[in-house]
Protein backbone atom coordinates (compact mmCIF):
# COMPACT_ATOMS: atom_id res chain seq x y z
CA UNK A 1 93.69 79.72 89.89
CA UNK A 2 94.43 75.91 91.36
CA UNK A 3 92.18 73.28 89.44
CA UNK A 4 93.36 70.09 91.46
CA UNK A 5 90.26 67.91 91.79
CA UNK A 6 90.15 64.57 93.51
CA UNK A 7 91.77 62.70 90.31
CA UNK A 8 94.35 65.41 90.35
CA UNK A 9 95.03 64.89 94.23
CA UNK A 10 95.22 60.95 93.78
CA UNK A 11 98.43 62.09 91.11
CA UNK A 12 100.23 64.12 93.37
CA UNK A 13 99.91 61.79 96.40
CA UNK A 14 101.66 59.48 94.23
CA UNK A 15 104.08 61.65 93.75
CA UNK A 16 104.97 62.84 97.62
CA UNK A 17 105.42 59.11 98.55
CA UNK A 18 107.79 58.29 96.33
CA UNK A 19 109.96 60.89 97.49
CA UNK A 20 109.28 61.45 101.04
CA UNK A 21 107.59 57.93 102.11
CA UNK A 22 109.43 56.42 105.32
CA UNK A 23 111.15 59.69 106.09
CA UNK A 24 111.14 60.93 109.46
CA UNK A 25 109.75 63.96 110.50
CA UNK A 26 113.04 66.77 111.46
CA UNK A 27 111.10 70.24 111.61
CA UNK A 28 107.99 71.93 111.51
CA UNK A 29 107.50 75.47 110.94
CA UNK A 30 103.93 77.79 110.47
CA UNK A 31 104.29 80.78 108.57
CA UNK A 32 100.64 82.26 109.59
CA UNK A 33 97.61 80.80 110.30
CA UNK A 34 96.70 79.38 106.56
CA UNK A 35 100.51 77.61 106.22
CA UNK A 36 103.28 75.37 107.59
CA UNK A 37 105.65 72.78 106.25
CA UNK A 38 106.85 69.92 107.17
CA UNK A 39 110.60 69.17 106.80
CA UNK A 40 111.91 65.75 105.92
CA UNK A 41 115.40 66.18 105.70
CA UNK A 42 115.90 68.87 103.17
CA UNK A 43 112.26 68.19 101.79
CA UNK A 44 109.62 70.41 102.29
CA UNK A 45 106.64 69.65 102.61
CA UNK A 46 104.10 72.60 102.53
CA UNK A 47 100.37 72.62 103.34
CA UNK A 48 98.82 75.30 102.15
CA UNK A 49 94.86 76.39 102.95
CA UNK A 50 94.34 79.63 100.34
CA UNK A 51 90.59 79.60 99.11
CA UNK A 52 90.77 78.03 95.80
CA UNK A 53 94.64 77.29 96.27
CA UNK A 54 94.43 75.21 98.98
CA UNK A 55 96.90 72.31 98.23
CA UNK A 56 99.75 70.38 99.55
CA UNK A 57 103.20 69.98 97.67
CA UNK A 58 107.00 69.57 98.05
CA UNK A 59 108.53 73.20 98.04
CA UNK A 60 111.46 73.43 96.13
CA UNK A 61 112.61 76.73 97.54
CA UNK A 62 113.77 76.72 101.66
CA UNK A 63 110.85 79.01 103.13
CA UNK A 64 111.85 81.89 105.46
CA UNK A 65 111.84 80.90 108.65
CA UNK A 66 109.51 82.89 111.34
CA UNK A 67 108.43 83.73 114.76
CA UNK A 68 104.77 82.75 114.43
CA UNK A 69 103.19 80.46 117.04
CA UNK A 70 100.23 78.92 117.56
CA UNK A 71 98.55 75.84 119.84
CA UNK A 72 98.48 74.03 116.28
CA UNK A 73 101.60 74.62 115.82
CA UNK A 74 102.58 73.63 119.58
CA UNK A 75 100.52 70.21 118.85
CA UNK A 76 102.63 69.17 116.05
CA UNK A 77 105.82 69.42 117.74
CA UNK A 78 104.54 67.95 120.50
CA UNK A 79 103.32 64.39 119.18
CA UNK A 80 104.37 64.26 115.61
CA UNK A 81 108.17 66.04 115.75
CA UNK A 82 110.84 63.42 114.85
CA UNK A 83 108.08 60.79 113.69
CA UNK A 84 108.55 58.68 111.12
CA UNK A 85 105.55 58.94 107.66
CA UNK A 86 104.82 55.42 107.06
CA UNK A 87 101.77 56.25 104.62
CA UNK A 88 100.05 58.89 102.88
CA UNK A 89 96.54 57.92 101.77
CA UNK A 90 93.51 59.29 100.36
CA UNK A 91 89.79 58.80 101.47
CA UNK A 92 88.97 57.10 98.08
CA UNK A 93 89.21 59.72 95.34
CA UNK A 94 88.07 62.71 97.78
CA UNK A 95 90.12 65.39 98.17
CA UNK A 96 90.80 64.15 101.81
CA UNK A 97 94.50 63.24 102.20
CA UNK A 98 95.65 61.20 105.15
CA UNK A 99 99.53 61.45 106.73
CA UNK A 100 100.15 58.55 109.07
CA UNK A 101 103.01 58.97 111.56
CA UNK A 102 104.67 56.44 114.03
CA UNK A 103 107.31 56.88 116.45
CA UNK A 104 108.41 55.67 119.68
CA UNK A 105 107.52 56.95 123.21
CA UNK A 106 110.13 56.87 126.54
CA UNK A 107 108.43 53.69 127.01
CA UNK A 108 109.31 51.67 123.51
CA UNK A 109 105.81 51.53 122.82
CA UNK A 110 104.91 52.65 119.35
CA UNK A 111 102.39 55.85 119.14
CA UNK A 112 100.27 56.34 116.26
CA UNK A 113 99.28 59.32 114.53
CA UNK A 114 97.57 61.24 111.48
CA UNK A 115 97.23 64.42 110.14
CA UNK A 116 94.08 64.81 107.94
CA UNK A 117 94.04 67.71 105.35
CA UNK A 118 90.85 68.21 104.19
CA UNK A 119 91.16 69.97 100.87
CA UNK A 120 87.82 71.89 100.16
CA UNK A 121 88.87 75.10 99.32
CA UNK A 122 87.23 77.84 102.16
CA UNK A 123 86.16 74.76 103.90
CA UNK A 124 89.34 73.23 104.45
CA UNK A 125 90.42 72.16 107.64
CA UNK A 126 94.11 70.22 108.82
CA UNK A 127 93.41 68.10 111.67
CA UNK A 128 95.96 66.07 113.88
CA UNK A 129 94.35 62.79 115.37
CA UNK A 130 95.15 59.56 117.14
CA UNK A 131 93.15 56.81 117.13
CA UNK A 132 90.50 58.64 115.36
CA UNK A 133 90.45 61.47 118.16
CA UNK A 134 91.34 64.76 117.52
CA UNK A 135 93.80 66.13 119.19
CA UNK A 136 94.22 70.02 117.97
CA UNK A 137 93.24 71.33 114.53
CA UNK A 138 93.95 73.93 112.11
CA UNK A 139 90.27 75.05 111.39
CA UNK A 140 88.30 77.22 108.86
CA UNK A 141 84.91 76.00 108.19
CA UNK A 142 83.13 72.39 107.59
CA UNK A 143 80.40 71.83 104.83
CA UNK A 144 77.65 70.81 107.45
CA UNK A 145 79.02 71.63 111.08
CA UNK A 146 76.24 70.82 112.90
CA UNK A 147 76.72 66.74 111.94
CA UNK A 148 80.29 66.65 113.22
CA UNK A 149 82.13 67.77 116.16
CA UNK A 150 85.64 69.64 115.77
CA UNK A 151 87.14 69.88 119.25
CA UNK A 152 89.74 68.14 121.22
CA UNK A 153 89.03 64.52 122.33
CA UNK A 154 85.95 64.68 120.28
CA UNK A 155 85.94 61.92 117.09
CA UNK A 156 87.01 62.62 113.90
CA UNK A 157 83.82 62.14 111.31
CA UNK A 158 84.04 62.79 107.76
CA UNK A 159 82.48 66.35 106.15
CA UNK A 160 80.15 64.37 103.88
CA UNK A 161 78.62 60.95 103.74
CA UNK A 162 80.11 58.90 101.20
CA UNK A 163 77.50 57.92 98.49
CA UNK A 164 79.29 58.10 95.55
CA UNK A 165 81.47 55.57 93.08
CA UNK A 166 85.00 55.22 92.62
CA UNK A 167 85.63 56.03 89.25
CA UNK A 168 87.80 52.57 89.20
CA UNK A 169 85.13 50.60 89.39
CA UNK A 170 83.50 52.29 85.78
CA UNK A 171 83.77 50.13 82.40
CA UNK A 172 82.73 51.40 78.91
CA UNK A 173 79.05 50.30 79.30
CA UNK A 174 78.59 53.13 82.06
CA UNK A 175 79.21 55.56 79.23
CA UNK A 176 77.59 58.02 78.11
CA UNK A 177 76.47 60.05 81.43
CA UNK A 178 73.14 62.31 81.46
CA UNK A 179 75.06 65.15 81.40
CA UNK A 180 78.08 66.62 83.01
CA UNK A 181 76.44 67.43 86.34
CA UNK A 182 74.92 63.78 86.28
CA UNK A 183 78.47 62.63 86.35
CA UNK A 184 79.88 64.96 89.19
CA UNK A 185 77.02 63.44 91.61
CA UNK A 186 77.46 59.69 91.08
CA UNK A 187 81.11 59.59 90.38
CA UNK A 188 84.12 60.22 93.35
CA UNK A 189 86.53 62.88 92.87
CA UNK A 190 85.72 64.38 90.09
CA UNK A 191 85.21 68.26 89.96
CA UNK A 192 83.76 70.24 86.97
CA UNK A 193 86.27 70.87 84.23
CA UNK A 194 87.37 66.65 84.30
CA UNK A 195 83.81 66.04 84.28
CA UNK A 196 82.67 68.05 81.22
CA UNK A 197 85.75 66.05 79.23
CA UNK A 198 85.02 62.91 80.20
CA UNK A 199 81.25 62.18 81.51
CA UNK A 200 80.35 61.46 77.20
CA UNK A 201 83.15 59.43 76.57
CA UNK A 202 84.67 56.60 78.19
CA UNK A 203 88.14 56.59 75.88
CA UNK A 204 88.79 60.00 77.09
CA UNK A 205 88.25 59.47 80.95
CA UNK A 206 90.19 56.46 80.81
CA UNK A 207 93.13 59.05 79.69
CA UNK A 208 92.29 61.39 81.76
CA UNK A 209 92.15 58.90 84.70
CA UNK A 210 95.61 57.20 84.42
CA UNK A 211 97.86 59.78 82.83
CA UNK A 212 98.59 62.84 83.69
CA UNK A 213 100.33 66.31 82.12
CA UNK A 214 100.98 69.35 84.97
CA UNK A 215 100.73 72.43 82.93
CA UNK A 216 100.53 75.96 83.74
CA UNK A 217 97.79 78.02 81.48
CA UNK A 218 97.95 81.75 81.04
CA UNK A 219 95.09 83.05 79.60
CA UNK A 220 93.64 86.76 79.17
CA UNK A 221 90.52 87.00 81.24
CA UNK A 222 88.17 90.36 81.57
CA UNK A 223 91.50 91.72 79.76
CA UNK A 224 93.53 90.85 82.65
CA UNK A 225 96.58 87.91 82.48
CA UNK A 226 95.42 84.88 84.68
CA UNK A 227 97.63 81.75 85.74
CA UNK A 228 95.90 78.87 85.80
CA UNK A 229 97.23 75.09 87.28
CA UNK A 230 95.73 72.03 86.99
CA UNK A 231 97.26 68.67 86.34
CA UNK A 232 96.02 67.60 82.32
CA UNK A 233 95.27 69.54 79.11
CA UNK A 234 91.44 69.96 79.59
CA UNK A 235 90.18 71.64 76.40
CA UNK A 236 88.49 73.96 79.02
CA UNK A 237 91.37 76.57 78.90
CA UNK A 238 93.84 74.66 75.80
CA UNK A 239 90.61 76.34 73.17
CA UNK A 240 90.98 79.77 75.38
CA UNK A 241 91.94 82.32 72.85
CA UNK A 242 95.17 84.39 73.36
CA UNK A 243 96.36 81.47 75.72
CA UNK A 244 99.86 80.01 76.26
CA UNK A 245 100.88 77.14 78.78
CA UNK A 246 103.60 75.45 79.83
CA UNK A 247 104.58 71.74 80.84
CA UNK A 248 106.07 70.44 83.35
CA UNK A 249 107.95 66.85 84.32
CA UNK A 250 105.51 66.51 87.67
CA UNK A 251 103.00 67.82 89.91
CA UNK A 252 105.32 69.35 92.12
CA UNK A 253 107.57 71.45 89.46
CA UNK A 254 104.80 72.50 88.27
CA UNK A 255 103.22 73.53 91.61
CA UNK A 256 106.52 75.23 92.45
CA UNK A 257 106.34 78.02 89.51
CA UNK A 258 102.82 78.34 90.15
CA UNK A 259 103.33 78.97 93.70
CA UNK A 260 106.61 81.21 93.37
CA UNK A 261 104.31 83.70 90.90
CA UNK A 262 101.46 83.96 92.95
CA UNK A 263 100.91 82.20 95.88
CA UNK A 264 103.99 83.81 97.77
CA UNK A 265 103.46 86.95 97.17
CA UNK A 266 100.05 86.76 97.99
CA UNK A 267 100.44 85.57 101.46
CA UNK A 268 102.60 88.77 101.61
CA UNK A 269 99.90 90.89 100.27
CA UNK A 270 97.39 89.73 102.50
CA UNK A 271 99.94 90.57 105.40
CA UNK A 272 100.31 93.76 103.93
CA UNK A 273 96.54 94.28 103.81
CA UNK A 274 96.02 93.93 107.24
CA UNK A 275 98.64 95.66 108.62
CA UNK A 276 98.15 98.77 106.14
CA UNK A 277 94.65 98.45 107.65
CA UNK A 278 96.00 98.68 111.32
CA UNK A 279 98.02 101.70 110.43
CA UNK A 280 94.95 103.50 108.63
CA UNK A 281 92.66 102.73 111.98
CA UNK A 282 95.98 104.43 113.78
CA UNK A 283 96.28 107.06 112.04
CA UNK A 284 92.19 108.18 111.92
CA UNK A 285 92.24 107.98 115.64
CA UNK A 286 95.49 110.33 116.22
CA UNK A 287 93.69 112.90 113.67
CA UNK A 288 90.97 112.97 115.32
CA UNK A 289 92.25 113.53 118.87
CA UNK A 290 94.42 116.36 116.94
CA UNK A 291 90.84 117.96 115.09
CA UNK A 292 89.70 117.68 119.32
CA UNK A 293 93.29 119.67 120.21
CA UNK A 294 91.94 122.06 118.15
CA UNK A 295 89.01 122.77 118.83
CA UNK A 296 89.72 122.83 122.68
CA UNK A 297 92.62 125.19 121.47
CA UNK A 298 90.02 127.61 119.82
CA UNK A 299 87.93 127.32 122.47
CA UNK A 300 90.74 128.84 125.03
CA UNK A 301 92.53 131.09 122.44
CA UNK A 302 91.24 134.34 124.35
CA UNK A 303 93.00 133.52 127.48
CA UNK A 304 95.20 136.30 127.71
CA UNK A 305 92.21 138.95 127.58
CA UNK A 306 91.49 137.22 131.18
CA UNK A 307 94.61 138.72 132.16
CA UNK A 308 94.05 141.95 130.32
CA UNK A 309 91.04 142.33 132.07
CA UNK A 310 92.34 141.20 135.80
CA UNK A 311 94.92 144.36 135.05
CA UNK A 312 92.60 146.44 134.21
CA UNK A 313 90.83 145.73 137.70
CA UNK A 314 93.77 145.31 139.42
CA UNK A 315 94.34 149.13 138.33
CA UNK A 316 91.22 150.60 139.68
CA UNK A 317 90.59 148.62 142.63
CA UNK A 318 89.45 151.77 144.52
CA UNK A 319 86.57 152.43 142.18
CA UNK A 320 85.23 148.52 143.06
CA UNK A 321 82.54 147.94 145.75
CA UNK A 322 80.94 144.51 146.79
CA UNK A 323 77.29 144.07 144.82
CA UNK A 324 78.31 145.69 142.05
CA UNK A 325 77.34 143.54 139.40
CA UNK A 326 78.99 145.03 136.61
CA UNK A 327 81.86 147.69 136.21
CA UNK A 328 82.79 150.59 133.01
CA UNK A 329 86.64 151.09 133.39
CA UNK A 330 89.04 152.74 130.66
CA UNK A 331 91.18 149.65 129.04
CA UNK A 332 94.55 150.64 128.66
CA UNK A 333 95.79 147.89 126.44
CA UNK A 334 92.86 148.88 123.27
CA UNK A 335 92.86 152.90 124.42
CA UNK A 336 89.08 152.64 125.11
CA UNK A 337 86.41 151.88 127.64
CA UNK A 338 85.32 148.86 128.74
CA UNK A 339 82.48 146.78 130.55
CA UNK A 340 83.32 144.15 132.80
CA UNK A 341 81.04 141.76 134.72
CA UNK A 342 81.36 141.01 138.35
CA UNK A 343 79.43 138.77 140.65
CA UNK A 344 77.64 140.65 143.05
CA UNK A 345 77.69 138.24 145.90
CA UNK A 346 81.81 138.30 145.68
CA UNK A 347 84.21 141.15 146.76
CA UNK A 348 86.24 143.14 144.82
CA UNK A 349 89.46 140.77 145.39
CA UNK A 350 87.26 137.42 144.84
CA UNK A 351 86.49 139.01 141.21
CA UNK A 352 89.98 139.66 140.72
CA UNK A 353 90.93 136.54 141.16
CA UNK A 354 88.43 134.88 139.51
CA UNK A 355 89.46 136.39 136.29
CA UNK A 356 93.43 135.65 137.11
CA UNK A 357 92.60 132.29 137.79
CA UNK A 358 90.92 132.05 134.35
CA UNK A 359 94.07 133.23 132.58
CA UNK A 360 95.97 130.85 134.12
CA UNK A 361 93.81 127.99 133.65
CA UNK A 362 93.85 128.77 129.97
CA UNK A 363 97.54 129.54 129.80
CA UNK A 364 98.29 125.74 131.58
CA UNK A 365 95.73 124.40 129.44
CA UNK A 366 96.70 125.64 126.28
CA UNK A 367 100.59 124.99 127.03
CA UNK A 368 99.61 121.04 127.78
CA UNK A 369 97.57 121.12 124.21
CA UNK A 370 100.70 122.43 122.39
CA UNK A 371 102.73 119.48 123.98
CA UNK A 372 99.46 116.96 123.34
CA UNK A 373 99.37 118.70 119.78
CA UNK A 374 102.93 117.80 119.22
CA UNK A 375 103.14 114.20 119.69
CA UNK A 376 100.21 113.74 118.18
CA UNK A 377 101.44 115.28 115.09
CA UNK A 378 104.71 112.95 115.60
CA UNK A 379 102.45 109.94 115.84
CA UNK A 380 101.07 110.59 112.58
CA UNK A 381 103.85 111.40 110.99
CA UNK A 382 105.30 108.11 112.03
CA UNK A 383 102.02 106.26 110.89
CA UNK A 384 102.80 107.51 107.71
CA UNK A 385 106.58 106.81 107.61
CA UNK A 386 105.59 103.01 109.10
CA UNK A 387 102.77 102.84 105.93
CA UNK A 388 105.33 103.67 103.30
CA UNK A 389 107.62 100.60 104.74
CA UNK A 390 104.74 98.34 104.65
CA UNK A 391 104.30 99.02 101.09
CA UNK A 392 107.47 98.86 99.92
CA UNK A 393 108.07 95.76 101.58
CA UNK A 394 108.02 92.30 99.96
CA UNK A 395 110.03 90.19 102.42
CA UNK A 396 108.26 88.03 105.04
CA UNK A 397 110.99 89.47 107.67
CA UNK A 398 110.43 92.55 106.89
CA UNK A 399 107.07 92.93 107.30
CA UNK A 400 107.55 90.88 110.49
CA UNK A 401 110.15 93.23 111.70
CA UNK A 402 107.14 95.94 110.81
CA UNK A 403 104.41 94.50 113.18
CA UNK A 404 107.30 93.65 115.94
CA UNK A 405 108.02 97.55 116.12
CA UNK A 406 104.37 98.64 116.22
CA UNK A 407 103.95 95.65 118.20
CA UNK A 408 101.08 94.21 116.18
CA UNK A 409 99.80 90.65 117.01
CA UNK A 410 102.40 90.69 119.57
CA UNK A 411 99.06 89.11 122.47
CA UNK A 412 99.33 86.00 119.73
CA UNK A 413 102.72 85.70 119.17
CA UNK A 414 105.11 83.41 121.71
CA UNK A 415 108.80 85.12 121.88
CA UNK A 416 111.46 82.90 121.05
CA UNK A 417 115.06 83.39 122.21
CA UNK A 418 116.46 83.66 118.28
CA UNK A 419 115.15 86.77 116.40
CA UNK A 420 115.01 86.27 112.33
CA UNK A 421 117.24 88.71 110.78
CA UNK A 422 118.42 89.54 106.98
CA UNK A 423 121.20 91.25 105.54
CA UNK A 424 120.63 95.29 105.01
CA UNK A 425 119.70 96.12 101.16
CA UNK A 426 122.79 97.58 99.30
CA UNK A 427 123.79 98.77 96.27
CA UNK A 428 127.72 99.20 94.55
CA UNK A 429 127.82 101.53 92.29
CA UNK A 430 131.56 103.16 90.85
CA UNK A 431 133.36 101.14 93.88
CA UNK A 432 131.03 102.53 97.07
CA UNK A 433 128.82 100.23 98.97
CA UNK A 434 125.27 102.16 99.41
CA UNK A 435 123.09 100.83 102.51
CA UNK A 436 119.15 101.78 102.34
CA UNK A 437 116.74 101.06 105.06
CA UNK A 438 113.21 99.49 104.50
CA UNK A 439 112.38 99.99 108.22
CA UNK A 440 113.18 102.00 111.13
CA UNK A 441 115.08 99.16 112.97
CA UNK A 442 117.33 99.43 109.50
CA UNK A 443 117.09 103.05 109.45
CA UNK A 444 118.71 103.21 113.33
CA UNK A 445 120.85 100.47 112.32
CA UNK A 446 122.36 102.12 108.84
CA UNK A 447 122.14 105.59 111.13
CA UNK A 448 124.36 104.77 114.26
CA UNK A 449 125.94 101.35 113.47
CA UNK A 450 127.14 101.05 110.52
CA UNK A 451 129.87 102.49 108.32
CA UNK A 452 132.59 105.24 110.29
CA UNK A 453 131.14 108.57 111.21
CA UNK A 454 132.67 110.69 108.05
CA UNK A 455 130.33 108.67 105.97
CA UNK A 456 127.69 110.48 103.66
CA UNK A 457 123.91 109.88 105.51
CA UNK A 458 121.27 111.18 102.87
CA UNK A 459 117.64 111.27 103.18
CA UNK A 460 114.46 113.13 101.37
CA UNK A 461 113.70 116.95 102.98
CA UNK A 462 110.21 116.68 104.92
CA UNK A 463 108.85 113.42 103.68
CA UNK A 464 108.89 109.88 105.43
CA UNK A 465 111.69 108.15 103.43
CA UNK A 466 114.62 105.53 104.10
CA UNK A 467 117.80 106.54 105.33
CA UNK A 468 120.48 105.64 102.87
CA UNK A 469 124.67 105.59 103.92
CA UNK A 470 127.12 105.82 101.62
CA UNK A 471 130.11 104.30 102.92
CA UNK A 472 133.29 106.27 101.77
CA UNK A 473 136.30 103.48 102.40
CA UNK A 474 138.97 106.68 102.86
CA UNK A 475 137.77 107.28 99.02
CA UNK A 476 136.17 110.68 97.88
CA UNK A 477 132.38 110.20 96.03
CA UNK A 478 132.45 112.21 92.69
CA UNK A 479 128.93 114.05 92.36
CA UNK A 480 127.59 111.28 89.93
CA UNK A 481 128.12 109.22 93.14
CA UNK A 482 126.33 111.49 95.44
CA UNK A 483 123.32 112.08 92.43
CA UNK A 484 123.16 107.84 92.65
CA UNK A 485 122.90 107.81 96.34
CA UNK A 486 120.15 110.77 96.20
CA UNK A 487 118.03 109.18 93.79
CA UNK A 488 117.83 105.92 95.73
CA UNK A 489 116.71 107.93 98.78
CA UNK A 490 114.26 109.78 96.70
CA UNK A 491 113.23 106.15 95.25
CA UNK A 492 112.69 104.93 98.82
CA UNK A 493 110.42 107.47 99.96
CA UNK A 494 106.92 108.57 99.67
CA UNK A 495 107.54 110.34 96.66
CA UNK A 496 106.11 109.70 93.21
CA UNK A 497 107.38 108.72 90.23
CA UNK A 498 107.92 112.17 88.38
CA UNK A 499 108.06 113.88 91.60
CA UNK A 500 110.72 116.79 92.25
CA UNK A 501 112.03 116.20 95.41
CA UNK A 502 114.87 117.38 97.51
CA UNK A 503 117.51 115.56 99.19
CA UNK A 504 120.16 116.60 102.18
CA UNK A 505 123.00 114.30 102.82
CA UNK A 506 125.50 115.02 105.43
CA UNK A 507 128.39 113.21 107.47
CA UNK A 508 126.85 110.34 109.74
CA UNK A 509 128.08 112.13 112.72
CA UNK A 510 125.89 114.92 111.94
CA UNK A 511 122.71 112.83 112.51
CA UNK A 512 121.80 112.26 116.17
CA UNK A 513 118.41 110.69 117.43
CA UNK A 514 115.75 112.17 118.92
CA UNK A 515 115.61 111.85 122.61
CA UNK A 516 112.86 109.98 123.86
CA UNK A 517 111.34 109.46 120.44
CA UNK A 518 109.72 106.53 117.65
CA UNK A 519 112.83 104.44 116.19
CA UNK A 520 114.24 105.89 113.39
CA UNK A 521 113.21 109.59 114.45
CA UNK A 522 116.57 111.67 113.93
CA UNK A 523 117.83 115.09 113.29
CA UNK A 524 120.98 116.62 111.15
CA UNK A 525 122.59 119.38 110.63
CA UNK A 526 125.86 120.75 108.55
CA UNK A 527 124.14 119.67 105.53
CA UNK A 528 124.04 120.07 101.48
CA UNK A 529 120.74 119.58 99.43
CA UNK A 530 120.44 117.90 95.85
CA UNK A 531 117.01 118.05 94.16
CA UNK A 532 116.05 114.90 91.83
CA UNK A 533 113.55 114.50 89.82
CA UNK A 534 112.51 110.45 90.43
């Protein structure tokens, strides 16, 4: 949890201009559609819109970059890229942050704009203006959208009238407030936890007002560990029981650790989420077109009796006479007799043929359903390898080079010329390099490009799993070796902790890929098993 209320907001402000102020603008980059940062040089300046975690800071860490696109993003480039910030302001203590940009056009003349976070949790919105027009935004939701318009060329209006005080304009006579709430609706900036500290007591909101103390609070909550940020030690979560916290020099440190514990990794999760999602909607539809293989396959399972009886006519065609609507012949096949319908209005050779063309029917039919039944079973199977990747993985890349291959998003998603890769995951272990995938464009990679072709391929018998390469360096693995290389193929697959699983390696020239078939589909042969327990 994020408590950064407008006092809060008016503190870190502060803190951005003095180190970014008069810096021009050198990069922009969106990670999805709730994030992007700003680079000043080799600051970063991250806007983040995340619920209650929707804030603005100076990232310490160099984000990954990534392929996404997007018309906001476009926008940015187009009028703001290699600007200069001359201010960063705040609409009075709101949590409404202004960035004002200049630069200069192919003309000299000086252009003029501002990006406008509004930070109001799921209402927050990042607009890009000019002259008080908007020209694209990044937007969620408004508190009342039917008093403002948010489209392009349209004026930029404020979410709220402003009614309230600045809270530097209140003396010790103002004090005590009716009650906390009383103080929250007269007062600007001022959210719930600052208010219930300082609405009684004028001493203490004068501290609270000019100095401030970032500290991370971890409290137990519903018996589960919570993180909490805000930018003062409110007695709201210091009295907690079984609490700890930590302090930090500034906003932005402190913002940093809270961000690189949860905020990151929740961006991923929420990736994860929806992809997971994708594959579970992908996988429900290829079952159920195989539960309709099967039936249709039950349905024509007696073809060949078609063809038992078309012999069996065939055999006494002598005995069979036009209008006879029905015939009792000894079956040959079962040693016993038989009755076999026949359509009057047909001849003997029309009835023949009738049942002849039934077998065959059946016999194409059911032929095409094994080869439908096949790749659908493949599909699934893949579904289910792709779903173990996605979660396993914990690398914005990686789950980029996830929806790439299943092409997901790809309609919203402009192609650049430079695709984002990272090194292959490896492991040393007694001198040997060990490469494991985390995808199938790592699997094929680790499977046909890497290492020499007497080097030891492993992966887990009949499961989806990674494909692991131990590379050899004209050295001979001991079997403690080949055990280590085993186990982190049985770690990397859809196997369980506790699990008994078995696991065939072989030389990489052993392993050839399936014609025709999903990335990372391969088969082996020449091979030895170890089973590990995981």
């Amino acid at each position: 949890m994020l408590y950064m209320d407008g006092i809060g907001i008016s503190f870190l402000v502060k803190e951005v201009k003095e180190r970014i102020l008069n810096y021009k603008l050198t990069k922009i980059y969106q990670y999805d559609k709730s994030s992007l940062s700003f680079y000043f040089g080799k600051n970063n300046l991250l806007f983040q819109v995340k619920d209650n975690s929707t804030i603005f800071y100076l990232k310490e860490e160099k984000d990954l970059n990534t392929d996404f696109q997007s018309k906001f993003l476009l926008s940015l480039k187009k009028y703001v890229l290699n600007s200069i910030l001359i201010n960063i302001r705040q609409e009075s203590y709101d949590r409404i942050v202004y960035f004002d940009f200049e630069k200069l056009n192919q003309f000299g003349d000086i252009e003029k704009y501002t990006l406008i976070f509004e930070i109001m949790g799921r209402a927050s919105n990042i607009f890009l203006t000019s002259e008080e027009k908007i020209l694209s935004a990044l937007y969620f939701s408004s508190f009342d959208e039917g008093k403002r318009i948010i489209m392009t060329g349209a004026k930029y209006i404020l979410p709220f009238e402003k009614k309230k005080v600045s809270p530097l304009y209140l003396e010790k006579e103002n004090f005590p407030f009716y009650s906390s709430e009383d103080f929250i609706n007269k007062i600007e900036g001022v959210g719930k936890i600052f208010s219930n500290e300082c609405f009684s007591d004028y001493d203490v909101f004068k501290k609270y007002f000019s100095e401030y103390c970032p500290i991370i609070y971890e409290i137990i909550l519903k018996g589960k560990k919570q993180k909490i940020f805000t930018y003062n030690k409110f007695s709201e979560y210091s009295f907690k029981t079984q609490s700890s916290f930590k302090i930090f020099t500034t906003l932005n440190k402190g913002l940093n650790e809270y961000f690189k514990e949860t905020i990151t990794s929740n961006i991923i999760n929420e990736k994860k989420k929806t992809l997971l999602k994708y594959v579970d909607s992908q996988m429900k539809k290829f079952e159920k077109i195989l539960k309709n293989i099967n039936i249709d396959l039950s349905k024509n399972i007696n073809h060949e009796n078609y063809k038992k009886i078309g012999d069996i006519l065939a055999a006494n065609m002598h005995t069979l006479k036009q209008g006879m609507d029905k015939v009792a012949l000894f079956n040959f096949y079962d040693n016993n007799e038989i009755t076999i319908q026949l359509d009057p209005l047909l001849s003997p050779n029309e009835n023949l043929n009738i049942y002849y063309n039934k077998h065959n029917k059946g016999k194409r039919t059911v032929a095409a359903l094994n080869s439908r039944l096949k790749d659908i079973k493949n599909e699934i199977r893949y579904y289910d390898e792709i779903k173990l990747f996605i979660e396993k993985e914990n690398d914005f890349i990686g789950i980029e080079e996830i929806e790439n291959e299943i092409n997901f998003n790809n309609k919203n998603k402009i192609k650049l010329n430079k695709t984002k890769k990272r090194e292959l995951l490896s492991f040393e272990h007694n001198g040997f390099k060990i490469f494991v995938g985390r995808n199938n464009r790592e699997n094929e990679e680790i499977s046909f490009s890497k290492g020499s072709h007497t080097d030891i391929w492993f992966h887990v018998k009949s499961i989806p799993g990674s494909h692991v390469l131990l590379i050899k360096d004209s050295k001979i693995p001991d079997s403690e070796t080949l055990n280590y290389a085993a186990n982190l193929a049985a770690k990397y697959s859809k196997a369980t902790e506790g699990d008994k699983v078995t696991v065939d390696y072989c030389e990489k020239k052993f392993v050839k890929k399936i014609r025709n078939s999903k990335p990372g589909n391969v088969t082996y042969s020449n091979f030895n098993s170890i089973n590990v327990i995981i």
